[in-house]
Protein backbone atom coordinates (compact mmCIF):
# COMPACT_ATOMS: atom_id res chain seq x y z
CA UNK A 1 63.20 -43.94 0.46
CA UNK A 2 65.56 -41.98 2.62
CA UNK A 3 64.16 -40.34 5.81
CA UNK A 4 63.37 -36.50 4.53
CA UNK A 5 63.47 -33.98 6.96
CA UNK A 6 60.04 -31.87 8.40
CA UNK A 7 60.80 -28.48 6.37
CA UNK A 8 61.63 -30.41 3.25
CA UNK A 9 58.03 -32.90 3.97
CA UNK A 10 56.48 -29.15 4.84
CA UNK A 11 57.53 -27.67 1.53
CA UNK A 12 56.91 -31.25 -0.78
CA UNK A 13 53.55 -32.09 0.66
CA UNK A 14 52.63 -30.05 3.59
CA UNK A 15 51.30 -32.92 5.18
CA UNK A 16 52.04 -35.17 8.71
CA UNK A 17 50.36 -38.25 9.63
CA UNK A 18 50.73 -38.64 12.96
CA UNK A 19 52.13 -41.75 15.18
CA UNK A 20 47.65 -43.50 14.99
CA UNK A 21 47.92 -42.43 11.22
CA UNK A 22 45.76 -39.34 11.18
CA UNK A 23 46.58 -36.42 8.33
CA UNK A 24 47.61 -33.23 9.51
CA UNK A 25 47.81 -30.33 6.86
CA UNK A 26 50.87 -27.71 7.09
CA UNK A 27 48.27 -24.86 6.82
CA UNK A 28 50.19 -22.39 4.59
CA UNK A 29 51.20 -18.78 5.95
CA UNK A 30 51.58 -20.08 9.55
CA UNK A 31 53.62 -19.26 12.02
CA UNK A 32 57.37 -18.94 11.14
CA UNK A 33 59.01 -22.07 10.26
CA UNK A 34 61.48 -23.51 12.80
CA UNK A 35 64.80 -24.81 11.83
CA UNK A 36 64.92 -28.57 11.23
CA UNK A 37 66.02 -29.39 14.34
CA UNK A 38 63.88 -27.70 16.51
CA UNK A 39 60.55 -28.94 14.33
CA UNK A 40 61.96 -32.56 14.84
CA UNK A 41 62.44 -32.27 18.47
CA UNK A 42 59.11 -31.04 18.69
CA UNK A 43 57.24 -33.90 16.40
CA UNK A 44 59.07 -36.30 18.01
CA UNK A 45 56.33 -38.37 18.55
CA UNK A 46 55.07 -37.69 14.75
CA UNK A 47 55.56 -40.58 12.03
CA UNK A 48 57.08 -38.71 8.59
CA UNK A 49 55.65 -39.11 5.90
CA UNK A 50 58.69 -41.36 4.64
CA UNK A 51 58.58 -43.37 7.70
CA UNK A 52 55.07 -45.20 6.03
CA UNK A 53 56.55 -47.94 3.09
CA UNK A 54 56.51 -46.58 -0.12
CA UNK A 55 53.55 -48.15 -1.12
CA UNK A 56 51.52 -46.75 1.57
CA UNK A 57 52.42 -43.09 0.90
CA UNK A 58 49.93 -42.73 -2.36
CA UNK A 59 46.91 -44.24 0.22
CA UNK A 60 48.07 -42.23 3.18
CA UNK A 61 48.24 -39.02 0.60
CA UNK A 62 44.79 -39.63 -1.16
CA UNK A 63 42.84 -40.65 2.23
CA UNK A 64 44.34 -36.77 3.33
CA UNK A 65 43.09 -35.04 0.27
CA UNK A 66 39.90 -37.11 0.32
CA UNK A 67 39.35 -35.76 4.13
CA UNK A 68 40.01 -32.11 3.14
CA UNK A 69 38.12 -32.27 0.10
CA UNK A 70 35.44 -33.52 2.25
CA UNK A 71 35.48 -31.05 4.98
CA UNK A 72 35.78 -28.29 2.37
CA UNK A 73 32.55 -29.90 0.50
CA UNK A 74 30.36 -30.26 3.87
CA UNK A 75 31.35 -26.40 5.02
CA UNK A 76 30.26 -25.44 1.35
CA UNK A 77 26.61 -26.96 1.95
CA UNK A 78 26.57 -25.31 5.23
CA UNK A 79 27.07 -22.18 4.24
CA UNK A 80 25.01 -22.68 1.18
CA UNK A 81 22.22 -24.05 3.41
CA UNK A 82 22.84 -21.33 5.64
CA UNK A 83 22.73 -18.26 2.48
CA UNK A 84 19.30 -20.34 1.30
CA UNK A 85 17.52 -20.27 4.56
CA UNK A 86 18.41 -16.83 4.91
CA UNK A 87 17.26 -15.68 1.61
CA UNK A 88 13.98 -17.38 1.94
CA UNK A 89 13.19 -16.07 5.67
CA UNK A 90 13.97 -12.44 3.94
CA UNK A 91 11.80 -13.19 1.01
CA UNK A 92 9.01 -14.22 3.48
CA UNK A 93 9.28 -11.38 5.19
CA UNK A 94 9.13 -9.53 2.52
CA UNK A 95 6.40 -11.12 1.00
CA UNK A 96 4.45 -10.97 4.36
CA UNK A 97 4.67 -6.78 3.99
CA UNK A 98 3.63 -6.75 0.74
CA UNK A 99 0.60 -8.96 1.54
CA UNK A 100 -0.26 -7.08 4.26
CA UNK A 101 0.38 -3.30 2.52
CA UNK A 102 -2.11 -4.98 -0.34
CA UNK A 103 -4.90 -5.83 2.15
CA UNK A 104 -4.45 -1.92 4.01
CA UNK A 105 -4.65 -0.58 0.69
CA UNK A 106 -7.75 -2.88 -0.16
CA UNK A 107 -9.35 -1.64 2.72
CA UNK A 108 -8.37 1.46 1.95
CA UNK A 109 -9.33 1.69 -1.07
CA UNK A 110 -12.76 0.04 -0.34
CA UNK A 111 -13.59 2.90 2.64
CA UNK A 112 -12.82 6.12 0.30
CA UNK A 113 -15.33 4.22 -2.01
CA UNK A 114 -17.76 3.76 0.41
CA UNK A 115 -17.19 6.98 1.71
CA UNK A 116 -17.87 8.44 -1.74
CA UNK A 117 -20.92 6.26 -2.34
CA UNK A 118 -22.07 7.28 1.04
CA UNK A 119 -21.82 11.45 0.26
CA UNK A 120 -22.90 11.07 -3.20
CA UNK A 121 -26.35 9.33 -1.51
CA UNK A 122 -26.41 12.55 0.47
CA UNK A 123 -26.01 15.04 -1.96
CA UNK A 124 -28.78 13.67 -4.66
CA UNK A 125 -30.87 12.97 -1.33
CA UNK A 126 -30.29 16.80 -0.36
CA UNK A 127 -30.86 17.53 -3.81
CA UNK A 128 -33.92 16.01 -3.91
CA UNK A 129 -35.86 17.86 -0.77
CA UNK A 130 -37.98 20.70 -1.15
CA UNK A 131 -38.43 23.79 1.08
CA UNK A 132 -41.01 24.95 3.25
CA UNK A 133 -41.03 28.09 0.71
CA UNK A 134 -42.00 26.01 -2.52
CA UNK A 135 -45.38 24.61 -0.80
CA UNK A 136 -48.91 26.79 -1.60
CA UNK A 137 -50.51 27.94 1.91
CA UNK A 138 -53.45 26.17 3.25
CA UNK A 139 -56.30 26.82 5.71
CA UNK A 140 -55.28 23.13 7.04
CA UNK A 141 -53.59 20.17 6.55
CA UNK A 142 -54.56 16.09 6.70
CA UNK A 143 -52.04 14.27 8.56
CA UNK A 144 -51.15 12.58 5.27
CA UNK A 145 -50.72 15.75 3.44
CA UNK A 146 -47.96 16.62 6.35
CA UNK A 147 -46.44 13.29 6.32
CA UNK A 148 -46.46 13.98 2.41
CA UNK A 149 -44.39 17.45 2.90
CA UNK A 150 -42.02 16.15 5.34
CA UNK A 151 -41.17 12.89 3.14
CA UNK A 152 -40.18 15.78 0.27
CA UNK A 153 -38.15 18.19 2.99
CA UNK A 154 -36.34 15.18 5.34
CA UNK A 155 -33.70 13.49 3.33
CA UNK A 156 -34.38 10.04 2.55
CA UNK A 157 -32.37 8.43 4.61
CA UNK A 158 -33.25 10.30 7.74
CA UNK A 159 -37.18 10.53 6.98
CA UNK A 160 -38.17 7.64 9.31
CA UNK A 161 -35.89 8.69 12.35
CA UNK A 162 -37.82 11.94 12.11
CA UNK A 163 -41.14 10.44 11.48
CA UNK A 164 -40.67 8.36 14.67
CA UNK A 165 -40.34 11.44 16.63
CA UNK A 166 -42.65 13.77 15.53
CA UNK A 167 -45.17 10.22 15.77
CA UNK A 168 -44.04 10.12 19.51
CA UNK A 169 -44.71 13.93 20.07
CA UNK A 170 -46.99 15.03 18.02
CA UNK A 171 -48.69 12.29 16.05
CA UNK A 172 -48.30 14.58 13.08
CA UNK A 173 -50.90 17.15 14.78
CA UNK A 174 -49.40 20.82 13.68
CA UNK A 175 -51.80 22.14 16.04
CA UNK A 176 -50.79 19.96 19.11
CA UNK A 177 -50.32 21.71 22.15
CA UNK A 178 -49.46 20.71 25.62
CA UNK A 179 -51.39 21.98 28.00
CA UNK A 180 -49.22 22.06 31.19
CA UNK A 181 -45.75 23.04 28.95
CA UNK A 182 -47.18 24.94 26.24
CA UNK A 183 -45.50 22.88 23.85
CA UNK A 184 -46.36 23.53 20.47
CA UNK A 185 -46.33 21.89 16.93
CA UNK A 186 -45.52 18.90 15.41
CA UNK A 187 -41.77 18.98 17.32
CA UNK A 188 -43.58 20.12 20.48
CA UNK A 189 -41.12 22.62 20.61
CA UNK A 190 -41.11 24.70 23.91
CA UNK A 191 -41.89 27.22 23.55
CA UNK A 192 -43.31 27.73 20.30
CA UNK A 193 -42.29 30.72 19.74
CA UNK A 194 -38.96 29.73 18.64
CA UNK A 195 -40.16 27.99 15.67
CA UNK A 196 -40.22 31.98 14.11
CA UNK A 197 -37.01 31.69 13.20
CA UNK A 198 -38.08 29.29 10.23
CA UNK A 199 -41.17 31.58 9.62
CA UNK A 200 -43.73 34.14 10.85
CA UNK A 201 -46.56 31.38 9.79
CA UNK A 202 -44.99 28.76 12.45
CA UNK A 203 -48.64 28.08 14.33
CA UNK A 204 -50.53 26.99 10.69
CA UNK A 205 -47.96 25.93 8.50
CA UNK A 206 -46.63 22.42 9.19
CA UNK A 207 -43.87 23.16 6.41
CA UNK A 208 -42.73 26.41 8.43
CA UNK A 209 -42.69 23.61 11.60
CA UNK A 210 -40.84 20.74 9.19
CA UNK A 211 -37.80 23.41 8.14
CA UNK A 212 -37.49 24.52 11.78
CA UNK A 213 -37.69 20.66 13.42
CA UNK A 214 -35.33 19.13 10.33
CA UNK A 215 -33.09 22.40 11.38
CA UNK A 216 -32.95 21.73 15.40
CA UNK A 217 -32.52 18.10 14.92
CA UNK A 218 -29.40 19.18 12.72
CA UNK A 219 -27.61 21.28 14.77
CA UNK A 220 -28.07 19.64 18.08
CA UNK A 221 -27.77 15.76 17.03
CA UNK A 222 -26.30 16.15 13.80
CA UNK A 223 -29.06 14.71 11.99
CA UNK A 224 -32.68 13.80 12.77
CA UNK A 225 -31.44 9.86 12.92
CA UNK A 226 -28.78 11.02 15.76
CA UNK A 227 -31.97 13.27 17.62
CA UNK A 228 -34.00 9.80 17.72
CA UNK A 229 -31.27 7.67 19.55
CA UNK A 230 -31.39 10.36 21.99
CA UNK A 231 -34.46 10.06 22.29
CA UNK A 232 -34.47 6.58 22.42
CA UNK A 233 -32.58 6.33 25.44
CA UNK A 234 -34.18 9.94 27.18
CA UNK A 235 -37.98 9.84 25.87
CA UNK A 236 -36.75 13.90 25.08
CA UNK A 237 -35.08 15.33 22.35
C-alpha cells in the first residue's frame, strides 16, 4: 500500500497511531486543517497509518475502536452511577421530610385531641357542679355535709387541691376563726368580710364560703389546683 498522506488518513479514518503504537482519534470539528505539508512536518515523528503492513492495519484499527468504545462505555456508567446516586440522595431527602411532616402532624394531631378530650372533661365537669343558690339553708352543718357541698360545687378534677387547703386552714370548720388575724371561714379569708361578695349569709353558710373560696382560687391562681402549689411552696394562699 502506497504511503497516503495525513489529510487523506484524516478524512479515510481519522485515526494516527503514533511512533509506540498508541491510537490517536482526529476528533472531528477541530481546529482548521493544515495543508499536507505543514501536518507532515509537524507528525514527523508519527507512524501513518500505511506505514503498519497491511495486515496489521485491521488489528491496529479494531484495538482503536475497541479503546474508544471502551472509554465511551466506562464514562456512560459514570455518569449513570453518578444520575443514580443523585436520584436516590434526593429521594432520601425527600422521603426524610415526609417522614418527619407525618410524625409533626401525628403529634399534632394527637395534642388538638387531647386538647379536646381535656376541655370536653371540663365542660361536663362544670356542668356537673351545683351552686351555693340550689342548697336549702341550715342552722349548721357536719363537716361531712360541707365536704358533701363542696364535692358538688369544685369541679372534679380540682376537688382535692381545694380540699387540701381548706383541710390545712380550716379543717372544714365554717365557723373557724383566728383569733390574732380575724380570719374567718373555711378559706380563712382575711378579713371575712369580703366573702359578701358571694352572699350576705357568708358567716353560716359554708356554700356562700365554697362559691366565694372556688371564686378567689380562680381568679388569682387560675384554678384551686394552681392556689395549692402556691401554697405548697408559701404555707399561704
Amino acid at each position: 500500500m502506497s504511503r497516503i498522506s495525513v489529510r487523506g488518513f484524516a478524512v479515510a479514518s481519522a485515526t494516527a497511531v503514533t511512533t509506540v503504537g498508541a491510537v490517536v482519534g482526529v476528533a472531528a470539528g477541530g481546529a482548521p486543517a493544515a495543508d499536507d505539508n505543514n501536518f507532515e512536518a509537524a507528525a514527523a515523528d508519527t507512524t501513518l497509518l500505511a506505514d503498519i503492513p497491511a495486515g496489521q492495519q485491521a488489528q491496529v484499527q479494531t484495538a482503536s475502536l475497541t479503546q474508544q468504545a471502551d472509554a465511551q462505555a466506562s464514562a456512560a456508567d459514570a455518569a449513570a452511577k453518578k444520575s443514580a446516586e443523585e436520584s436516590a440522595r434526593l429521594q432520601a431527602a425527600k422521603d426524610a421530610k415526609s417522614k418527619k411532616q407525618a410524625a409533626e402532624d401525628r403529634i399534632e394531631a394527637e395534642r388538638k385531641a387531647e386538647a379536646k378530650k381535656k376541655e370536653e372533661a371540663e365542660r361536663a365537669s362544670r356542668s356537673s357542679v351545683r351552686d351555693a343558690s340550689s342548697f336549702a339553708a341550715q342552722g349548721s352543718y357536719t363537716v361531712a355535709q360541707v365536704q358533701a357541698m363542696a364535692r358538688q360545687m369544685v369541679p372534679a378534677d380540682q376537688f382535692q387541691c381545694f380540699s387540701n387547703i381548706v383541710n390545712h386552714e380550716s379543717t372544714w370548720n365554717y365557723r373557724a376563726t383566728n383569733p390574732s388575724s380575724g380570719a374567718y371561714g373555711l378559706m380563712q379569708a382575711l378579713p371575712g368580710s369580703k366573702m359578701s361578695s358571694a352572699g350576705a349569709d357568708w358567716q353560716t353558710n359554708p356554700a356562700t364560703q365554697i362559691k366565694w373560696g372556688l371564686s378567689y382560687m380562680d381568679s388569682r391562681y387560675g384554678s384551686p389546683c394552681g392556689a395549692w402549689s402556691f401554697w405548697q411552696a408559701n404555707n399561704w394562699y
